[in-house]
N, C-alpha and C. Protein backbone atom coordinates (compact mmCIF):
# COMPACT_ATOMS: atom_id res chain seq x y z
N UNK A 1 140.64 198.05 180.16
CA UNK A 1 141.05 198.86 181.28
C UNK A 1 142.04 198.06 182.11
N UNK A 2 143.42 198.88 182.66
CA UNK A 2 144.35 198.00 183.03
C UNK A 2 144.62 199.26 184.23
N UNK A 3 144.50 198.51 185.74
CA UNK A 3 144.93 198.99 186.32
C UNK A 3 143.64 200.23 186.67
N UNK A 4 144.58 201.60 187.04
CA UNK A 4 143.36 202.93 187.30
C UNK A 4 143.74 203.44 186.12
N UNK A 5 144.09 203.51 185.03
CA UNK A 5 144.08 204.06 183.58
C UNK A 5 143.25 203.03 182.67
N UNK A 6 142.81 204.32 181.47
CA UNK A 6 142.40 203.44 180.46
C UNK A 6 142.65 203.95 179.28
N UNK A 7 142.55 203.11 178.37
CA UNK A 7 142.95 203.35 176.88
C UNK A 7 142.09 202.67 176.37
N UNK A 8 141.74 203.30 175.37
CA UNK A 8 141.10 203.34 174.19
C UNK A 8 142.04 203.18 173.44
N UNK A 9 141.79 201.96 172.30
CA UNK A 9 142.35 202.27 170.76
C UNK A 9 141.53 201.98 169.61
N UNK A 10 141.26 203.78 168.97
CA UNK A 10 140.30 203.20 167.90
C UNK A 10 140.98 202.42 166.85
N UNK A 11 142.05 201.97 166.53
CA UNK A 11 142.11 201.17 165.54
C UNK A 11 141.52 199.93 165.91
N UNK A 12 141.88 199.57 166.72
CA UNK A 12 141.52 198.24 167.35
C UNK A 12 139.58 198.33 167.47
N UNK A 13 139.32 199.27 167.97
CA UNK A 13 137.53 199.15 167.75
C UNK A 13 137.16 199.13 166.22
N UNK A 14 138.01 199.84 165.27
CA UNK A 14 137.61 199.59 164.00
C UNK A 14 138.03 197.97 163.35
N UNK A 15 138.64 197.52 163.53
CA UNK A 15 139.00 196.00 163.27
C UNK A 15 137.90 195.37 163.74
N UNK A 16 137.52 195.43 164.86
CA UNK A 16 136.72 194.61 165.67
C UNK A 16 135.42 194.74 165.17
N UNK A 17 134.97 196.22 164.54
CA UNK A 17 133.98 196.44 163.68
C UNK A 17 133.80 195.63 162.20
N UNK A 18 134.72 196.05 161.97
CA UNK A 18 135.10 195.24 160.58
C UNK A 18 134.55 193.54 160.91
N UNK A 19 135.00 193.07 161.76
CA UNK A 19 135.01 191.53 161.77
C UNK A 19 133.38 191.10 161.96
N UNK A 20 132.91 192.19 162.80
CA UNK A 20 131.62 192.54 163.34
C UNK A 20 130.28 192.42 162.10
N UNK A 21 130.78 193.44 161.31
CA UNK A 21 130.11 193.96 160.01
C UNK A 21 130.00 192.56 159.22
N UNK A 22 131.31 191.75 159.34
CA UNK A 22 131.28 190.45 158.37
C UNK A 22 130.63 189.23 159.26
N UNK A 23 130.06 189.43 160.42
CA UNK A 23 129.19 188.40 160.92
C UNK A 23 128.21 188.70 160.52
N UNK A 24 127.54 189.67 160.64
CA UNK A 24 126.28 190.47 160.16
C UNK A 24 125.72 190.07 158.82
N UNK A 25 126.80 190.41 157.99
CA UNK A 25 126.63 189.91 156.93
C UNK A 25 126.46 188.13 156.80
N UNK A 26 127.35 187.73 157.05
CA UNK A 26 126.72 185.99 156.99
C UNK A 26 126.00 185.66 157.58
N UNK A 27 125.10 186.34 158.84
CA UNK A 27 123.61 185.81 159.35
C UNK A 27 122.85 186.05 158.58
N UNK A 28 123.10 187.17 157.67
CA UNK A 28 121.80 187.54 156.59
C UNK A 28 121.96 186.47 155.66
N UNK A 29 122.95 186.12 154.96
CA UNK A 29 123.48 185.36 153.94
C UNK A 29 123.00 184.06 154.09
N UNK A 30 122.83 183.50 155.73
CA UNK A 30 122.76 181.94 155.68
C UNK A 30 121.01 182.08 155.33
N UNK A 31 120.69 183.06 156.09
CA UNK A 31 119.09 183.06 155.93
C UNK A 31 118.33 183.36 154.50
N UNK A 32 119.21 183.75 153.75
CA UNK A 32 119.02 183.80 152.38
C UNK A 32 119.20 182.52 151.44
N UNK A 33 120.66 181.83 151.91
CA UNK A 33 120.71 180.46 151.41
C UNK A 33 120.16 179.67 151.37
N UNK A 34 119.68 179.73 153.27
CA UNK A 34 118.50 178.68 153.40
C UNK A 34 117.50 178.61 152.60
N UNK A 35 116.44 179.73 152.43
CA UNK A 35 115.35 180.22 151.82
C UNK A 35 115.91 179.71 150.11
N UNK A 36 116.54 179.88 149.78
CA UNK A 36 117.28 180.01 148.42
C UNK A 36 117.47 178.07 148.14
N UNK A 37 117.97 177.47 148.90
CA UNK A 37 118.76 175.71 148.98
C UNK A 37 117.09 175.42 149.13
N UNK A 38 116.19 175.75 150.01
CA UNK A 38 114.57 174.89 150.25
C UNK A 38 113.82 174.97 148.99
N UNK A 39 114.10 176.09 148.34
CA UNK A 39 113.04 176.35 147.56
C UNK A 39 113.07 174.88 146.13
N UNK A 40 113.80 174.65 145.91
CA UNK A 40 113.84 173.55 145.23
C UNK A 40 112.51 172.26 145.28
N UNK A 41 112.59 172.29 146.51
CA UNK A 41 111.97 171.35 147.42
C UNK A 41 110.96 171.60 148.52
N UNK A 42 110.35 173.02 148.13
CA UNK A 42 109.09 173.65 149.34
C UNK A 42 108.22 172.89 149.84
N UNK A 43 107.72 171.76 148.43
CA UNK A 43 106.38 171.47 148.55
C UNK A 43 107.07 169.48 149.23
N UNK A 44 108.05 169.19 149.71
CA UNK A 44 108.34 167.80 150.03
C UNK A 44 107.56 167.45 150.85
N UNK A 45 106.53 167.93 151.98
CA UNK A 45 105.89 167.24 152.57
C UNK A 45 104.09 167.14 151.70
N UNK A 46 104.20 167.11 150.34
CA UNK A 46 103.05 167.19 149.89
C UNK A 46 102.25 168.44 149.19
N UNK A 47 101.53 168.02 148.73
CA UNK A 47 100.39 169.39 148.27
C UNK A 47 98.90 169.53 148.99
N UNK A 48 98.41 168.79 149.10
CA UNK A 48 96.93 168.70 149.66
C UNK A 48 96.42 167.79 150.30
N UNK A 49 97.40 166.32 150.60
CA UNK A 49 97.04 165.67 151.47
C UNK A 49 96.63 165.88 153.24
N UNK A 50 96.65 165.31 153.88
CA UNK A 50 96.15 165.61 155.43
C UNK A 50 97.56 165.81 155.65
N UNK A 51 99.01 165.06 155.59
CA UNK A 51 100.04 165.19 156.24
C UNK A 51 100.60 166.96 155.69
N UNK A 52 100.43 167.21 154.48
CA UNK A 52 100.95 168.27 153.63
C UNK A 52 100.16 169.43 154.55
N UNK A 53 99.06 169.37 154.60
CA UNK A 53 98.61 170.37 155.49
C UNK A 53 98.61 170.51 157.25
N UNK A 54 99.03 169.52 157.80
CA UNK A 54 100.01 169.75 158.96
C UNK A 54 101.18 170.20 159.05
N UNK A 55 101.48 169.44 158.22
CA UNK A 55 103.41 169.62 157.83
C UNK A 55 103.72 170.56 157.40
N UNK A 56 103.08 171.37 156.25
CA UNK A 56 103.51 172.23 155.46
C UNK A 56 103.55 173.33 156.36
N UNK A 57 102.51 174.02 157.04
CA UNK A 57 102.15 175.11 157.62
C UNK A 57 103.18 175.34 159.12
N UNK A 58 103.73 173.80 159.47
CA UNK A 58 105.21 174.52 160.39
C UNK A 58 105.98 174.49 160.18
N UNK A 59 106.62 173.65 158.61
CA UNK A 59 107.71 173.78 158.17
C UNK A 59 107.80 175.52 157.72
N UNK A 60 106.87 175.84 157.19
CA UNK A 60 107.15 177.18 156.61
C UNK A 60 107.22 178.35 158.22
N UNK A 61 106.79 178.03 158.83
CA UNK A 61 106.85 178.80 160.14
C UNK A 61 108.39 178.52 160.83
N UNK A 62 108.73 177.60 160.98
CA UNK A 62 109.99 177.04 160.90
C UNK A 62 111.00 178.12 160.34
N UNK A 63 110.70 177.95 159.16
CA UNK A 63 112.02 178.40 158.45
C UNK A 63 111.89 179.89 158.06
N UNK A 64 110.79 180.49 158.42
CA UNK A 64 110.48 182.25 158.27
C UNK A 64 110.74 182.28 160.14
N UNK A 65 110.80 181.52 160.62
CA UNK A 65 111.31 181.93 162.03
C UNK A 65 112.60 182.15 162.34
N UNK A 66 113.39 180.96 161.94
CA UNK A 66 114.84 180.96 161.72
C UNK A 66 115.69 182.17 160.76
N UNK A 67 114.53 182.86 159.68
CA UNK A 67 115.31 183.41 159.07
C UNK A 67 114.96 185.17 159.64
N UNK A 68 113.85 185.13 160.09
CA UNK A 68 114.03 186.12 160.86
C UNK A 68 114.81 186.25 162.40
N UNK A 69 115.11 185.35 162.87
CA UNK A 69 115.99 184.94 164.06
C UNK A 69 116.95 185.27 163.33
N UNK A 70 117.73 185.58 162.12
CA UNK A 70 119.29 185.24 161.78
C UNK A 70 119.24 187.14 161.22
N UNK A 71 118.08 187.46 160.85
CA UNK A 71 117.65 189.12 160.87
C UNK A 71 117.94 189.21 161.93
N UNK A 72 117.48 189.36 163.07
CA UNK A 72 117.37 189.70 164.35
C UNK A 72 118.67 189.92 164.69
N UNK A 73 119.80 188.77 164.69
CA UNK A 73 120.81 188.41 164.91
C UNK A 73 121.91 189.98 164.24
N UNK A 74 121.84 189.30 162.97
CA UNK A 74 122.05 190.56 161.88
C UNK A 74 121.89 192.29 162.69
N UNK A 75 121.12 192.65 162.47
CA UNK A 75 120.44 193.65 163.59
C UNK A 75 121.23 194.36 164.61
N UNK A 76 121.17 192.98 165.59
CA UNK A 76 121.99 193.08 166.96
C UNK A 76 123.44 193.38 166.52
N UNK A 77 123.66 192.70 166.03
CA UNK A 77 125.54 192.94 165.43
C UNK A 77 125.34 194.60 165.24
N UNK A 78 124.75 195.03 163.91
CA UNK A 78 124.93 196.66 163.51
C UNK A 78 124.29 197.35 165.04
N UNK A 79 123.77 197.32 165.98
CA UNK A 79 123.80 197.58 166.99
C UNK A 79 124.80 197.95 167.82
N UNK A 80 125.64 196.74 167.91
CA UNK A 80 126.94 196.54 168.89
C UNK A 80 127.88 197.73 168.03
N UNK A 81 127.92 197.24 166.63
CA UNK A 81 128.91 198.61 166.13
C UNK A 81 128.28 199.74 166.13
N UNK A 82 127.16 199.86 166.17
CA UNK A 82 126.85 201.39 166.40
C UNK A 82 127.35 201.77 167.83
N UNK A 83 126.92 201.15 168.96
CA UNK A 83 127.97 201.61 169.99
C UNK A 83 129.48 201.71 169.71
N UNK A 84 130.18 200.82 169.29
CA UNK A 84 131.47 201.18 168.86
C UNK A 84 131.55 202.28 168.29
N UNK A 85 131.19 202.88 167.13
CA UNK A 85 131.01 204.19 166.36
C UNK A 85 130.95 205.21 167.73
N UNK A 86 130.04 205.14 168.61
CA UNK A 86 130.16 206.46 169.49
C UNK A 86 131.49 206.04 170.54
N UNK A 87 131.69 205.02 170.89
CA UNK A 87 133.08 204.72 171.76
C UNK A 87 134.39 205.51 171.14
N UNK A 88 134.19 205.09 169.84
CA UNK A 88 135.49 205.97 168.86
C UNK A 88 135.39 207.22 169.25
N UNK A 89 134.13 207.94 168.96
CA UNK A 89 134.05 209.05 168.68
C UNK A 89 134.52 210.15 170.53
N UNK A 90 133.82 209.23 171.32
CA UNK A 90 134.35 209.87 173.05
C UNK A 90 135.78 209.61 172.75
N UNK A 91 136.34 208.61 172.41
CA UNK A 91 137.49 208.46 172.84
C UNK A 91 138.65 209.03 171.74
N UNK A 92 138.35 209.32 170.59
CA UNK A 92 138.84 210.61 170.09
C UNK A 92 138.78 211.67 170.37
N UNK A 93 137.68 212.42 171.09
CA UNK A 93 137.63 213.42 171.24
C UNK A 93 138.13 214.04 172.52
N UNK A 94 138.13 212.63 173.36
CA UNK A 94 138.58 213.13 174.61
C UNK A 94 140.29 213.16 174.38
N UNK A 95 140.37 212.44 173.53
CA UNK A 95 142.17 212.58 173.26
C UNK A 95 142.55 214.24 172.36
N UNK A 96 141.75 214.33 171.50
CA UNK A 96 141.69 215.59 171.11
C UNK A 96 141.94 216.67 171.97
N UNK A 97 140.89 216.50 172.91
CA UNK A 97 140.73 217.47 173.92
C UNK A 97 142.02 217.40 174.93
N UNK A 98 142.35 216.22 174.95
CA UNK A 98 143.61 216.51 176.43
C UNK A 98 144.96 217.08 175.24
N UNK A 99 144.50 216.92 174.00
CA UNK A 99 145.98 217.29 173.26
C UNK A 99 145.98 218.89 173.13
N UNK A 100 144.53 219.03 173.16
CA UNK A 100 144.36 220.91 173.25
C UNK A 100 144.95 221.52 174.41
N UNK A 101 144.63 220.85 175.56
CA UNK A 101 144.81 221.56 176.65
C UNK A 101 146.36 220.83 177.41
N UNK A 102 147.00 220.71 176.24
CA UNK A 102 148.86 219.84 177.13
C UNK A 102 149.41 221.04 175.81
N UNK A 103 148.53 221.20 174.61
CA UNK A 103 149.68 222.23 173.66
C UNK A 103 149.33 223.80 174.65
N UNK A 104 148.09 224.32 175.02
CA UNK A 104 147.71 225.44 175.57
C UNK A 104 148.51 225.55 176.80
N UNK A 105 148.77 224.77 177.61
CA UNK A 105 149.63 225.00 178.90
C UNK A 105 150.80 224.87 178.66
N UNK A 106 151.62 223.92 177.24
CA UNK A 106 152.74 224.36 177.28
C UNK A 106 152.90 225.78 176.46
N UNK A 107 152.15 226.14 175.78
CA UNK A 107 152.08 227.77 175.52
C UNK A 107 152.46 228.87 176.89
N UNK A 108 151.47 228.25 177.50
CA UNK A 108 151.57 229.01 179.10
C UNK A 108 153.44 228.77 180.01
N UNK A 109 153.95 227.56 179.95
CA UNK A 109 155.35 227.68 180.45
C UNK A 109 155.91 228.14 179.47
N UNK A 110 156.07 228.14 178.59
CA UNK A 110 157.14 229.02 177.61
C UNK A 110 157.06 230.48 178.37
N UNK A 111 155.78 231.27 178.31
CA UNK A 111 155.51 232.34 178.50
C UNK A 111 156.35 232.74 180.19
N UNK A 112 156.59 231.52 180.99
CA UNK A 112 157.43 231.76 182.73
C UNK A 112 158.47 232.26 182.09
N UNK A 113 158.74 233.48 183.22
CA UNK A 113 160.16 233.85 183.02
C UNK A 113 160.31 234.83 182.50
N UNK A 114 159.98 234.91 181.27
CA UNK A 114 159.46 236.13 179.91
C UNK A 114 158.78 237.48 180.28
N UNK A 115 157.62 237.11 181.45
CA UNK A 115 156.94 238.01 181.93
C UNK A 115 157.63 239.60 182.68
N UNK A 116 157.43 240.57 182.70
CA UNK A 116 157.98 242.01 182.87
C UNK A 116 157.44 242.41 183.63
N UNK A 117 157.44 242.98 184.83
CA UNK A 117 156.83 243.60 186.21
C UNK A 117 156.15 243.00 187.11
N UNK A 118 155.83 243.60 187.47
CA UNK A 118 154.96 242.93 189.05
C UNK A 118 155.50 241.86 189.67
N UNK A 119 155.25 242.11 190.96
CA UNK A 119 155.21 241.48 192.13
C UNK A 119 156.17 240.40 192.13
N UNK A 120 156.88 239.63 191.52
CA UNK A 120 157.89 238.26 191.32
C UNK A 120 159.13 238.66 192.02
N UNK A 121 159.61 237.58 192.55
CA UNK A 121 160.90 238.05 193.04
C UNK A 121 162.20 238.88 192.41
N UNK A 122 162.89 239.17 192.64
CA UNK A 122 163.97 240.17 191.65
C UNK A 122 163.55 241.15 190.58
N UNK A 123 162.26 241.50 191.22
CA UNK A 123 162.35 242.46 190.16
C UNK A 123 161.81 243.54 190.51
C-alpha cells in the first residue's frame, strides 16, 4: 500500500506462493533426511545399558520433536498461502468488478446526447 491507494498484484502473490510452497517443502524434506541420515546409527547411545536407557528415550524425543516442529513449520507455510489464495481471489474480483461497472457507465455516456424528448435543453 502506497500512499491512500492500493494495489494488488496477483502475479506477484503467485511468485511469492511459489517460493512459499518450496519452503514448505524443504521443512518436510529436512525432517525426513534427518529421520532418514539417524537411522543408520539409532541405537549409538547403546542397547540396554543404564546410559542407553536414559539417553535413548530423549534422543528419540528429540528428534520426533524437531521433526514434528519442521511439520508444524511446513503447515504454517500452506497456511500463509492459503491466505494468499483468498487475497488473489478479493483482489481479482474486485478488479473484475470495477471493470464491470467503468464498461457499464461508459455504455451509459455513449447513450448522452442520443436521447429524444423530454425535458433537456433545446428541445
Amino acid at each position: 500500500m502506497t500512499g491512500d491507494s492500493f494495489e494488488g498484484d496477483p502475479a506477484q502473490l503467485r511468485d511469492f506462493m511459489s517460493r512459499l510452497e518450496g519452503v514448505s517443502a524443504q521443512a518436510l524434506s529436512i525432517g525426513q533426511d534427518l529421520v532418514e541420515g539417524l537411522r543408520p546409527n539409532n541405537f549409538w547411545y547403546g542397547v540396554d545399558d543404564e546410559y542407553a536407557q536414559s539417553a535413548g528415550p530423549q534422543f528419540r524425543r528429540t528428534v520426533d520433536t524437531l521433526v514434528e516442529t519442521l511439520g508444524a513449520l511446513s503447515q504454517a507455510v500452506a497456511g500463509i498461502n492459503n491466505g494468499r489464495r483468498a487475497e488473489i481471489y478479493q483482489i481479482t474480483g474486485a478488479s473484475n468488478w470495477a471493470q464491470d461497472q467503468v464498461a457499464a457507465l461508459q455504455g451509459k455516456t455513449d447513450e448522452v446526447g442520443n436521447q429524444r424528448g423530454g425535458g433537456g435543453r433545446g428541445h
